[in-house]
C-alpha atoms as a PDB file:
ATOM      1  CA  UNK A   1     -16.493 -53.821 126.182  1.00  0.00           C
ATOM      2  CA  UNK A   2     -19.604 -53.748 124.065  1.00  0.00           C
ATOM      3  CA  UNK A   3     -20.919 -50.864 126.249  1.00  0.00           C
ATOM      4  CA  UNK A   4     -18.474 -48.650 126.426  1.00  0.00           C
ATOM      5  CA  UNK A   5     -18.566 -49.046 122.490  1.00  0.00           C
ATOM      6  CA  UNK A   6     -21.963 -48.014 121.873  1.00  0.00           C
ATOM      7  CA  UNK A   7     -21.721 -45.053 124.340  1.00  0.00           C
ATOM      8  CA  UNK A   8     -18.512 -43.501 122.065  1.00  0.00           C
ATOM      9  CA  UNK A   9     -20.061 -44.404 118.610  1.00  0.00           C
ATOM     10  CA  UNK A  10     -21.657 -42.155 116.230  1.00  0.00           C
ATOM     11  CA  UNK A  11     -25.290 -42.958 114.967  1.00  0.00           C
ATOM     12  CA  UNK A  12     -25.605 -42.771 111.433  1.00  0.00           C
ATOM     13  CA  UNK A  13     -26.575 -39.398 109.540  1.00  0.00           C
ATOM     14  CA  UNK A  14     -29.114 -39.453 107.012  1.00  0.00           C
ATOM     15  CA  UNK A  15     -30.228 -36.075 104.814  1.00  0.00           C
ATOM     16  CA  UNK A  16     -33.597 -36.211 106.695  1.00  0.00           C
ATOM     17  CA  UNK A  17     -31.869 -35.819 110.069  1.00  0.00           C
ATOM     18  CA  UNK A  18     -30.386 -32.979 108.644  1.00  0.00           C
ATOM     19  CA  UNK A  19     -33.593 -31.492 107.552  1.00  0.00           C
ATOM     20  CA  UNK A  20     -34.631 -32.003 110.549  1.00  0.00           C
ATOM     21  CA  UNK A  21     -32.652 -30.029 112.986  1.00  0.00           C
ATOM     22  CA  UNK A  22     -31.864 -27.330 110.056  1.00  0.00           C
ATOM     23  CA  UNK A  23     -35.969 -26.796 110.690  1.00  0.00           C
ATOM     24  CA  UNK A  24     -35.896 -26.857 113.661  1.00  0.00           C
ATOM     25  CA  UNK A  25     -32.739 -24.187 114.627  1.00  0.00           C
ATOM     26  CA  UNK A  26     -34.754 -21.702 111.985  1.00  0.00           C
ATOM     27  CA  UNK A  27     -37.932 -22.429 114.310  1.00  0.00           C
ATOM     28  CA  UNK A  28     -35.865 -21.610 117.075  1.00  0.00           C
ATOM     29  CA  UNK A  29     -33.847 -18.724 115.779  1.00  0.00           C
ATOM     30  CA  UNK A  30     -37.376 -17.079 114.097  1.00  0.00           C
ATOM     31  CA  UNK A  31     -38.973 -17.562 117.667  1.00  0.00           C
ATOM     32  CA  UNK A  32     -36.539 -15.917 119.487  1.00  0.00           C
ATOM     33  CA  UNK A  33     -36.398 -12.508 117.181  1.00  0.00           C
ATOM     34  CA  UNK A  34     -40.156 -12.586 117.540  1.00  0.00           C
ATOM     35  CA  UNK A  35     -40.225 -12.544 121.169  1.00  0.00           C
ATOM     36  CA  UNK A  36     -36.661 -10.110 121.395  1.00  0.00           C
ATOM     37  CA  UNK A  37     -37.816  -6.939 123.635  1.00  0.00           C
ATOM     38  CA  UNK A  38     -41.351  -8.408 124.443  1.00  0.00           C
ATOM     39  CA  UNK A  39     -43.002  -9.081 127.633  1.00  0.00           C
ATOM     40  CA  UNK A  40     -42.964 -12.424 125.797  1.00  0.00           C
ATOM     41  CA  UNK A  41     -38.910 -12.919 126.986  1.00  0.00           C
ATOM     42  CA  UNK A  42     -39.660 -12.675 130.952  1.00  0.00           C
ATOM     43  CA  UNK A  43     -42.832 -15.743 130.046  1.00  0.00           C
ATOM     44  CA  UNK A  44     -39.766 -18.133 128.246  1.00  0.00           C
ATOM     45  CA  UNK A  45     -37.789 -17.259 131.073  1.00  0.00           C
ATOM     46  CA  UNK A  46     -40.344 -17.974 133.463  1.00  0.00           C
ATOM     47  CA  UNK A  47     -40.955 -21.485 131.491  1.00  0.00           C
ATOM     48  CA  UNK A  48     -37.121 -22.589 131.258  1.00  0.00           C
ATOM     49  CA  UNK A  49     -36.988 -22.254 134.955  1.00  0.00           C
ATOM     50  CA  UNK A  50     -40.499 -24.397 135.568  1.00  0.00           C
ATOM     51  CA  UNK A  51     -39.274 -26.902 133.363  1.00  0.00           C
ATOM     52  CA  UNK A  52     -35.731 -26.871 134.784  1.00  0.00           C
ATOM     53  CA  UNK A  53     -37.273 -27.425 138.260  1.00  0.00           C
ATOM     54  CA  UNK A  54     -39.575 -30.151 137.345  1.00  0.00           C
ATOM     55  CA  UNK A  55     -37.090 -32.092 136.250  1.00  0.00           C
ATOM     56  CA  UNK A  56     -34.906 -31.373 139.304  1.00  0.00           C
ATOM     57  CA  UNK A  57     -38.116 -32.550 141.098  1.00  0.00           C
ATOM     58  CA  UNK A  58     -37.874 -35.217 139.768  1.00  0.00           C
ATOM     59  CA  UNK A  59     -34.028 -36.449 139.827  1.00  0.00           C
ATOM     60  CA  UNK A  60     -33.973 -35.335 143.867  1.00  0.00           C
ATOM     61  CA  UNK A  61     -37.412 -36.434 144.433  1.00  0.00           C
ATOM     62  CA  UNK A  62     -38.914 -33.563 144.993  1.00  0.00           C
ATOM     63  CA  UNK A  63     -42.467 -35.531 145.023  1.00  0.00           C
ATOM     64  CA  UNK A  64     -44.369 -32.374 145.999  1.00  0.00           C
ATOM     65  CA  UNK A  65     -43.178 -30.131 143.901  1.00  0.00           C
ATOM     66  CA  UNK A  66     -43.063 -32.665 141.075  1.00  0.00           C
ATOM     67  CA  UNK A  67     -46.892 -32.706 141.712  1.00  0.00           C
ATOM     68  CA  UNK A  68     -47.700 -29.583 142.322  1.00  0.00           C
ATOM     69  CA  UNK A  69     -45.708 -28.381 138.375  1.00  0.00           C
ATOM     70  CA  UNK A  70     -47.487 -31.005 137.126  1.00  0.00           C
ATOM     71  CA  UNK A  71     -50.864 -30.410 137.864  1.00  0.00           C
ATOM     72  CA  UNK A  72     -50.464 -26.581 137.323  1.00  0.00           C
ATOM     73  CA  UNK A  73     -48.524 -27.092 133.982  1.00  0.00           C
ATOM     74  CA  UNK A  74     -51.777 -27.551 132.258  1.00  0.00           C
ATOM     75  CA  UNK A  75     -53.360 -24.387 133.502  1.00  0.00           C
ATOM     76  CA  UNK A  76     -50.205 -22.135 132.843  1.00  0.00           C
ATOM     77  CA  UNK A  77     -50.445 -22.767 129.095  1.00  0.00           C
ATOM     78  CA  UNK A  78     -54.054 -21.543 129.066  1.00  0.00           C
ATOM     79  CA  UNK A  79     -53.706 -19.043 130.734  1.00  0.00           C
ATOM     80  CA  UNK A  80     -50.161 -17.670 128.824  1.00  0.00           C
ATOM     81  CA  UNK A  81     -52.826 -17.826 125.853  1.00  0.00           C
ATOM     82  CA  UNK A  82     -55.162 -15.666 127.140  1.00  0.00           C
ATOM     83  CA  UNK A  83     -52.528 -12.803 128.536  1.00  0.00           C
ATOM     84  CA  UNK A  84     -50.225 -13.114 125.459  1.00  0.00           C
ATOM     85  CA  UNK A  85     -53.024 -13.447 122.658  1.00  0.00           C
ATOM     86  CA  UNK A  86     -51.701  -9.950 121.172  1.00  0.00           C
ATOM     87  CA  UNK A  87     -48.313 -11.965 121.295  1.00  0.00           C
ATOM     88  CA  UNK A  88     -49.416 -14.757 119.723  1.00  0.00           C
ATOM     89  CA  UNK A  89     -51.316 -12.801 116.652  1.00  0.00           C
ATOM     90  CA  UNK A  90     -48.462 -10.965 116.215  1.00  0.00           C
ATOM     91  CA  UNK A  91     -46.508 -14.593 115.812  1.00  0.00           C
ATOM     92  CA  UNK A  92     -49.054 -15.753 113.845  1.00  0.00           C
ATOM     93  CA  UNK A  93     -48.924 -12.965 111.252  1.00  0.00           C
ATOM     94  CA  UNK A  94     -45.115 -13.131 111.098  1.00  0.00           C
ATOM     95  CA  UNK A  95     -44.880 -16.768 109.915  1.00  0.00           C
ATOM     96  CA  UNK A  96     -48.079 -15.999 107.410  1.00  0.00           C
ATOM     97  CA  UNK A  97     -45.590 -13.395 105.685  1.00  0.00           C
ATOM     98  CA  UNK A  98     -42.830 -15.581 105.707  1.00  0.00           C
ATOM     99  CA  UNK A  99     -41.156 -16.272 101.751  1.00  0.00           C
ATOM    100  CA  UNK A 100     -42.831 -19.728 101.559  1.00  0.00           C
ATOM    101  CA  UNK A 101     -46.521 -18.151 102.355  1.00  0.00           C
ATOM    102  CA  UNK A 102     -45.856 -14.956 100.339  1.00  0.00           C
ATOM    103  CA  UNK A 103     -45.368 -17.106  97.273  1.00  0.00           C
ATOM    104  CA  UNK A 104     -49.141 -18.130  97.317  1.00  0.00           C
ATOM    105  CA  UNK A 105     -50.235 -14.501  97.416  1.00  0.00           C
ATOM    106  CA  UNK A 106     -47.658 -12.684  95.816  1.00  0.00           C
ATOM    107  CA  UNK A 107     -49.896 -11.899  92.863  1.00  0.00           C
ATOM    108  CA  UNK A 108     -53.037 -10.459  94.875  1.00  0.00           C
ATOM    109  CA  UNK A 109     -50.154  -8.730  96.886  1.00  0.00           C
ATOM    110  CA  UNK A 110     -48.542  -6.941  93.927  1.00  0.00           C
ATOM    111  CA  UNK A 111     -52.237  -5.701  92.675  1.00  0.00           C
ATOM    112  CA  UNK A 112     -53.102  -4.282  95.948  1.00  0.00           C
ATOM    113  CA  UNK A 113     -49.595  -2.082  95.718  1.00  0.00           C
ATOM    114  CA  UNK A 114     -50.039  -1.394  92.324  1.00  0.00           C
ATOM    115  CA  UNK A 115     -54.214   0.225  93.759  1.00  0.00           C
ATOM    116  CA  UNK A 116     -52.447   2.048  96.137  1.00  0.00           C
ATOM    117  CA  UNK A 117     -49.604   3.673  94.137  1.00  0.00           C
ATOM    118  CA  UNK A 118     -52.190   4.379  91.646  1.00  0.00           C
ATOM    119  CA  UNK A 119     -54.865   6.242  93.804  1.00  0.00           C
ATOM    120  CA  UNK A 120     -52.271   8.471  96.082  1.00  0.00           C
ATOM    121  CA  UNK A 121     -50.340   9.122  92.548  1.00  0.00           C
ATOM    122  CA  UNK A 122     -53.514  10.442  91.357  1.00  0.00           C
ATOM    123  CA  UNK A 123     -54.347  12.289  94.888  1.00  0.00           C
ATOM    124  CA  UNK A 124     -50.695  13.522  94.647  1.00  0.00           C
ATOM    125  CA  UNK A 125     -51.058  14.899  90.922  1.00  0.00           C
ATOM    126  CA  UNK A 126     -54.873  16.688  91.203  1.00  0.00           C
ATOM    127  CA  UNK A 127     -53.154  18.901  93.889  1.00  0.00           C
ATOM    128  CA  UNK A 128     -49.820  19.306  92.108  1.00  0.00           C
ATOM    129  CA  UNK A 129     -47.677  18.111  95.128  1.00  0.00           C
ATOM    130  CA  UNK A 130     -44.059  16.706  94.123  1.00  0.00           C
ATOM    131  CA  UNK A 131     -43.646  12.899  94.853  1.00  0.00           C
ATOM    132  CA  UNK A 132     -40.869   9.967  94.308  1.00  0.00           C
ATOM    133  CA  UNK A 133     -42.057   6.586  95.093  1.00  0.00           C
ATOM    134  CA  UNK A 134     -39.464   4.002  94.034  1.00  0.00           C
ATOM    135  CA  UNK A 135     -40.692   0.164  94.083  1.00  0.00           C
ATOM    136  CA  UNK A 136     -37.682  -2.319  94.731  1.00  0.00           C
ATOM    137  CA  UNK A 137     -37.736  -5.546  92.438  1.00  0.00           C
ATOM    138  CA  UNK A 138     -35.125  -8.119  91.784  1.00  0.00           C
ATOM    139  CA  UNK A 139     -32.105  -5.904  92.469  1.00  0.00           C
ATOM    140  CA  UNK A 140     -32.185  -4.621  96.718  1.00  0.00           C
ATOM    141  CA  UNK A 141     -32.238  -1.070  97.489  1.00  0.00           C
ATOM    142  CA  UNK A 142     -30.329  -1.525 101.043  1.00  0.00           C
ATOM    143  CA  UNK A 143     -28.273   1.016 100.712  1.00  0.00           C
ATOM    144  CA  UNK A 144     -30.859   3.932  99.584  1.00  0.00           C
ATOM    145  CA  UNK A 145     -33.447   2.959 102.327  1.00  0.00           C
ATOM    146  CA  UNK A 146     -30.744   3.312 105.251  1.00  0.00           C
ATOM    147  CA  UNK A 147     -30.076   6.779 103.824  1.00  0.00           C
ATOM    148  CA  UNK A 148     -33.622   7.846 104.781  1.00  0.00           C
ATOM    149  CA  UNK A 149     -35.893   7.426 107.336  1.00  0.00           C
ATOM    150  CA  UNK A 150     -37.228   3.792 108.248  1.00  0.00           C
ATOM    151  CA  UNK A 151     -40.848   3.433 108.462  1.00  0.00           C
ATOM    152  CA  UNK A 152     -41.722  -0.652 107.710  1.00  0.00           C
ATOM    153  CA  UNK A 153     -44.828   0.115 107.276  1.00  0.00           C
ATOM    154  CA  UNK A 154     -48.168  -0.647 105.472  1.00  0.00           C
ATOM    155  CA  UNK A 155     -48.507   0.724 101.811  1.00  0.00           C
ATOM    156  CA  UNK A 156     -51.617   3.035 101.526  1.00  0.00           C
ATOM    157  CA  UNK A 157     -52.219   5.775  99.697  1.00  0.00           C
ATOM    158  CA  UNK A 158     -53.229   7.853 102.742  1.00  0.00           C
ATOM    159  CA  UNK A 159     -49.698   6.830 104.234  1.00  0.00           C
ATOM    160  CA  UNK A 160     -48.360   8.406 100.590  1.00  0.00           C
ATOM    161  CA  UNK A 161     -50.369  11.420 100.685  1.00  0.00           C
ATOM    162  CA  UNK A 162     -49.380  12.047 104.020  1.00  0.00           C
ATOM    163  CA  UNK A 163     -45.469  11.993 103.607  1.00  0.00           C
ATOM    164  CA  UNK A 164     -45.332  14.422 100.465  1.00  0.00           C
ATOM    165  CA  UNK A 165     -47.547  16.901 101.881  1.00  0.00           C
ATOM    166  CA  UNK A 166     -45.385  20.136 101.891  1.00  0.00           C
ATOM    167  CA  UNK A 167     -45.434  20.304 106.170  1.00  0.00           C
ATOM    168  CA  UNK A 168     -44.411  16.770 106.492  1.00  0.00           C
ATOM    169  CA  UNK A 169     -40.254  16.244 107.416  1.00  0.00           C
ATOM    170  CA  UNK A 170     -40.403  13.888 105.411  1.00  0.00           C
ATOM    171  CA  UNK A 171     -41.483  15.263 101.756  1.00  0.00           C
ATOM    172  CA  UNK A 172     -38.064  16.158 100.755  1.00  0.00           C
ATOM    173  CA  UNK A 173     -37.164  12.570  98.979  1.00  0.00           C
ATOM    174  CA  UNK A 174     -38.059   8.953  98.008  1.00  0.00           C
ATOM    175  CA  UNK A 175     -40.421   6.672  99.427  1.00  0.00           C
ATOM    176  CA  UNK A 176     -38.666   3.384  98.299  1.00  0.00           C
ATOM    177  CA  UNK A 177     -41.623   0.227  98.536  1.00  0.00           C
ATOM    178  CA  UNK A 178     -39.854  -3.206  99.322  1.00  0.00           C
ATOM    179  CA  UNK A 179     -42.259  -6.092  99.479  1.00  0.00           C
ATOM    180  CA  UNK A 180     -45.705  -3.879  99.501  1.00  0.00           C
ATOM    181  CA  UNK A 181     -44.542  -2.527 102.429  1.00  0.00           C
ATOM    182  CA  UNK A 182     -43.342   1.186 102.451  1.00  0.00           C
ATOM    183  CA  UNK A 183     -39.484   0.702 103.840  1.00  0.00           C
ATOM    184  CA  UNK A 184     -38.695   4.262 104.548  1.00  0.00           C
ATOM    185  CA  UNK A 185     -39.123   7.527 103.199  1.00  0.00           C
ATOM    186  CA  UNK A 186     -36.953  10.962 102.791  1.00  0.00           C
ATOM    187  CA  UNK A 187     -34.522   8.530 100.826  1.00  0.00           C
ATOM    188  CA  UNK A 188     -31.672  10.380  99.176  1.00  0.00           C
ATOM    189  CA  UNK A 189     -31.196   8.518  95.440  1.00  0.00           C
ATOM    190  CA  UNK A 190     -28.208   9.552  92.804  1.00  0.00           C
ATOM    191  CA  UNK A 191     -29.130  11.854  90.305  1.00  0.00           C
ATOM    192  CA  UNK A 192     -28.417  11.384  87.135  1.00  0.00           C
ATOM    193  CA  UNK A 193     -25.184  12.726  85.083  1.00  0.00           C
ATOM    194  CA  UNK A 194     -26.256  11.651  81.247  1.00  0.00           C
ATOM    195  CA  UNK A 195     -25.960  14.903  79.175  1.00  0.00           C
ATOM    196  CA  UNK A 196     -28.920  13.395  76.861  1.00  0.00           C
ATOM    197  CA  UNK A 197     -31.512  15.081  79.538  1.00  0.00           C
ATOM    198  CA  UNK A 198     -32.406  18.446  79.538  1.00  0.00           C
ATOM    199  CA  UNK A 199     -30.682  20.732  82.003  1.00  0.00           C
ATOM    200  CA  UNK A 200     -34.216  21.877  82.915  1.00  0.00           C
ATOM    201  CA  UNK A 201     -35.622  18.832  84.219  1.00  0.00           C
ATOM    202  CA  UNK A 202     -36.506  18.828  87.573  1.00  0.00           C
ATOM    203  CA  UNK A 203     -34.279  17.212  90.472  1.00  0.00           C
ATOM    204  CA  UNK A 204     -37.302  14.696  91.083  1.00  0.00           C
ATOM    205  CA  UNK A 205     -36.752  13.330  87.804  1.00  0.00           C
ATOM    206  CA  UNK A 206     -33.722  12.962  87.282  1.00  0.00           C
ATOM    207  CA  UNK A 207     -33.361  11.439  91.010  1.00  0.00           C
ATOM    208  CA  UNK A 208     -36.098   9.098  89.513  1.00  0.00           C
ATOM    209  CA  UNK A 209     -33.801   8.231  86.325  1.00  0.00           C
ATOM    210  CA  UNK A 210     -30.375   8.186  88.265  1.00  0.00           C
ATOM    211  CA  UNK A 211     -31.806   5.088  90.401  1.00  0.00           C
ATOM    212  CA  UNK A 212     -32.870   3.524  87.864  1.00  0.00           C
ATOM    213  CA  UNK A 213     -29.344   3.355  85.626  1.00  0.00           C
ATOM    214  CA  UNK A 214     -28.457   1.571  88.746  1.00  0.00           C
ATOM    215  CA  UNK A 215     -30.862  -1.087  88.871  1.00  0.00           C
ATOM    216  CA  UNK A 216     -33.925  -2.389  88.106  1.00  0.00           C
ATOM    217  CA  UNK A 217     -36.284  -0.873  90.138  1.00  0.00           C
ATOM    218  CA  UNK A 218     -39.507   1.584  88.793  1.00  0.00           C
ATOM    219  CA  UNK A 219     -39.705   4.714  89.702  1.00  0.00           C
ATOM    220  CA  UNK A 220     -42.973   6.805  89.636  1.00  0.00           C
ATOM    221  CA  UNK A 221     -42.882  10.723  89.845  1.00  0.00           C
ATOM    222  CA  UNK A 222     -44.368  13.533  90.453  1.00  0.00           C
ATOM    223  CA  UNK A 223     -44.322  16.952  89.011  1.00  0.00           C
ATOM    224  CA  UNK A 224     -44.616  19.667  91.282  1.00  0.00           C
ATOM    225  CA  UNK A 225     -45.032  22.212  88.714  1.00  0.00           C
ATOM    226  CA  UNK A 226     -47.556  20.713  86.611  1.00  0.00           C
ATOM    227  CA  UNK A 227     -48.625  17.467  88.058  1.00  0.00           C
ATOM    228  CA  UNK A 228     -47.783  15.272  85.521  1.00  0.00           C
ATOM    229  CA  UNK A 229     -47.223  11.596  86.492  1.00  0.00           C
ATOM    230  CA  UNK A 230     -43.800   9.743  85.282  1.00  0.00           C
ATOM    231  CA  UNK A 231     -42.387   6.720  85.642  1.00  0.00           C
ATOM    232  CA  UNK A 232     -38.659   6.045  84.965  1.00  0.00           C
ATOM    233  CA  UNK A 233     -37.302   2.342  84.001  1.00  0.00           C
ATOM    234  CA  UNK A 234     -34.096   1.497  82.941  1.00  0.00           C
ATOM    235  CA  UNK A 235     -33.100   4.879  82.947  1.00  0.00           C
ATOM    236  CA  UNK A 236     -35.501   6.083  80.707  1.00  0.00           C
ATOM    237  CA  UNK A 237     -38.489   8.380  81.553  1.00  0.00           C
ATOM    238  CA  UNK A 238     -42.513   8.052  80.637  1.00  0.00           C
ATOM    239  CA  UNK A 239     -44.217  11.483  81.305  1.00  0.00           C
ATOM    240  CA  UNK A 240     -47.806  12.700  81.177  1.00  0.00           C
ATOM    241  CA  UNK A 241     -49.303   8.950  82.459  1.00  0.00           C
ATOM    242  CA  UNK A 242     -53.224   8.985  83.530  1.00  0.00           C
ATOM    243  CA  UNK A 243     -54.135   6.693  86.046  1.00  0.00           C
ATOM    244  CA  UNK A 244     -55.452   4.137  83.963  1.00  0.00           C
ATOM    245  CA  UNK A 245     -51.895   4.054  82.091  1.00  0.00           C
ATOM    246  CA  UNK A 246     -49.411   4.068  84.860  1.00  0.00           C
ATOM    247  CA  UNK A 247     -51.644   1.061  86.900  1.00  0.00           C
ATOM    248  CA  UNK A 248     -51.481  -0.728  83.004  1.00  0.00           C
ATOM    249  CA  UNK A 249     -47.308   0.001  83.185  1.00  0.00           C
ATOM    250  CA  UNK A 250     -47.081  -0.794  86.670  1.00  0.00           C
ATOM    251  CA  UNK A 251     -49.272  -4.178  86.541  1.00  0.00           C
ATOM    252  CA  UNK A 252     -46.815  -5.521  83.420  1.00  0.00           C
ATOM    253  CA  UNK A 253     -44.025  -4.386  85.466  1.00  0.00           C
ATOM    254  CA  UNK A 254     -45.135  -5.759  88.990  1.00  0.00           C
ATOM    255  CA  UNK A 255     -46.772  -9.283  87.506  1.00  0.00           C
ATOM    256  CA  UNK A 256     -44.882 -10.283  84.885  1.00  0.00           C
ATOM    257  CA  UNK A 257     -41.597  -9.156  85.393  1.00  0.00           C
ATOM    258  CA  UNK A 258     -38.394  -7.677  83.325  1.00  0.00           C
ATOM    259  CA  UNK A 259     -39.581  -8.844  80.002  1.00  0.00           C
ATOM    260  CA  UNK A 260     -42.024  -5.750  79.880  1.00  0.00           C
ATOM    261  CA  UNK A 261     -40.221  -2.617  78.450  1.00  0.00           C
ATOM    262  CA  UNK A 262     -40.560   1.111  78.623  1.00  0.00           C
ATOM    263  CA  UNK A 263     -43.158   2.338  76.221  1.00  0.00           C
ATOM    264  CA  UNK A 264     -42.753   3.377  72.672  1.00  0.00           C
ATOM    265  CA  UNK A 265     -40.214   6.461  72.169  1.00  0.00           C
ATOM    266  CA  UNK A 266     -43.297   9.088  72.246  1.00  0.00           C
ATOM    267  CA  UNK A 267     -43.968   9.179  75.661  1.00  0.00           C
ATOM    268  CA  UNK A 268     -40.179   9.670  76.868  1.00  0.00           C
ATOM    269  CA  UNK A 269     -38.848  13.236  77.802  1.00  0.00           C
ATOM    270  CA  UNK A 270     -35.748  14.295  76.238  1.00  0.00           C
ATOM    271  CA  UNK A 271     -34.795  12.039  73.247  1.00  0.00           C
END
């Protein structure tokens, strides 16, 4: 029975076919996170049931309603265009910031967070207002960012400004920046226990040390008493940075990776 043997056999598997539907179910799964909780959801609905139909039109026949979906079809994907165009930027800009994408403007990314750290440190520091901003790199800082307050949103200095200003709830802790984005802010972070520090140095700093003997990430802070600018790496800490010195740090740092180290031994506090 030749027929009944090609219904039960398996087609041959090549890598490519793999590719293929491994694309295709991350297509899938990305689409349907994008449209979760969107009036985008009752429009897919709405489609699966169209498309369900016309092909239940078709198997019955159903020759006027088989006509009628077709000839409409065309129309309905115009006009889902023009009443979901907020939608469909929205979808747009996702898949531009996807990892693939970012790699092609990771560099004029980094800069632009490196300008904006710069400028609100400098804001924060002419009006002697206390600041943590901690920049994730390699190493994630899950855990600190779901101790404070989730934000995902667009680094900008006025954004910085904003959250360390003494009336804001949310000036008592870290800003942590993951992927030029600020992640959340009024993050709690370890202090640190090393007796080589001076008892006097403020809880900002030593916040801004104690995450990073952790991990890798930079830490730039700000002294509420005399509005000095730091920046802590590898558990060490740079104080009394100008502007043009912490964006010089930060861009070695940011752009070319862990083979940059802290500065020479002057500039550290408590050595």
């Amino acid at each position: 029975m030749p027929g009944l043997t090609d219904l039960v056999s398996m087609p041959s598997l090549s890598w490519w076919d793999v590719a293929d539907i491994f694309i295709v179910s991350v297509l899938i799964y990305e689409f349907l996170k994008l449209i979760k909780g969107t009036r985008a959801v009752q429009m897919a609905v709405g489609s699966f049931l169209l498309v369900l139909l016309f092909y239940v039109s078709r198997l019955a026949p159903l020759q006027t309603v088989n006509w009628l979906i077709r000839n409409v079809l065309v129309y309905v994907v115009f006009a889902a265009i023009v009443i979901f165009q907020s939608d469909v930027r929205r979808a747009l800009a996702h898949f531009g910031r996807a990892p693939f994408f970012r790699y092609f403007t990771k560099t004029e990314a980094a800069e632009e967070t490196i300008e904006e750290i710069v400028v609100a440190a400098s804001m924060l520091s002419g009006h002697r207002t206390g600041a943590i901003i901690v920049i994730e790199r390699e190493i994630g800082l899950r855990n600190y960012i779901e101790s404070g307050i989730p934000l995902d949103a667009a680094l900008t200095y006025d954004l910085l400004v904003t959250i360390f200003q003494l009336k804001s709830p949310l000036h008592d802790g870290a800003v942590v920046v993951q992927e030029g984005r600020v992640a959340a802010a009024a993050c709690f972070l370890p202090l640190t226990v090393s007796p080589r520090w001076s008892r006097d140095l403020a809880s900002r700093h030593r916040a801004a040390i104690g995450i990073t003997e952790e991990c890798d990430a930079v830490a730039i802070v700000v002294s509420e008493e005399d509005g000095r600018i730091s920046l802590a790496l590898d558990g060490q800490l740079e104080r009394g940075l100008d502007a043009d010195q912490l964006r010089m740090r930060l861009e070695v740092l940011l752009l070319y990776g862990r083979s940059a180290k802290r500065a020479p031994a002057s500039t550290a506090y408590g050595l």
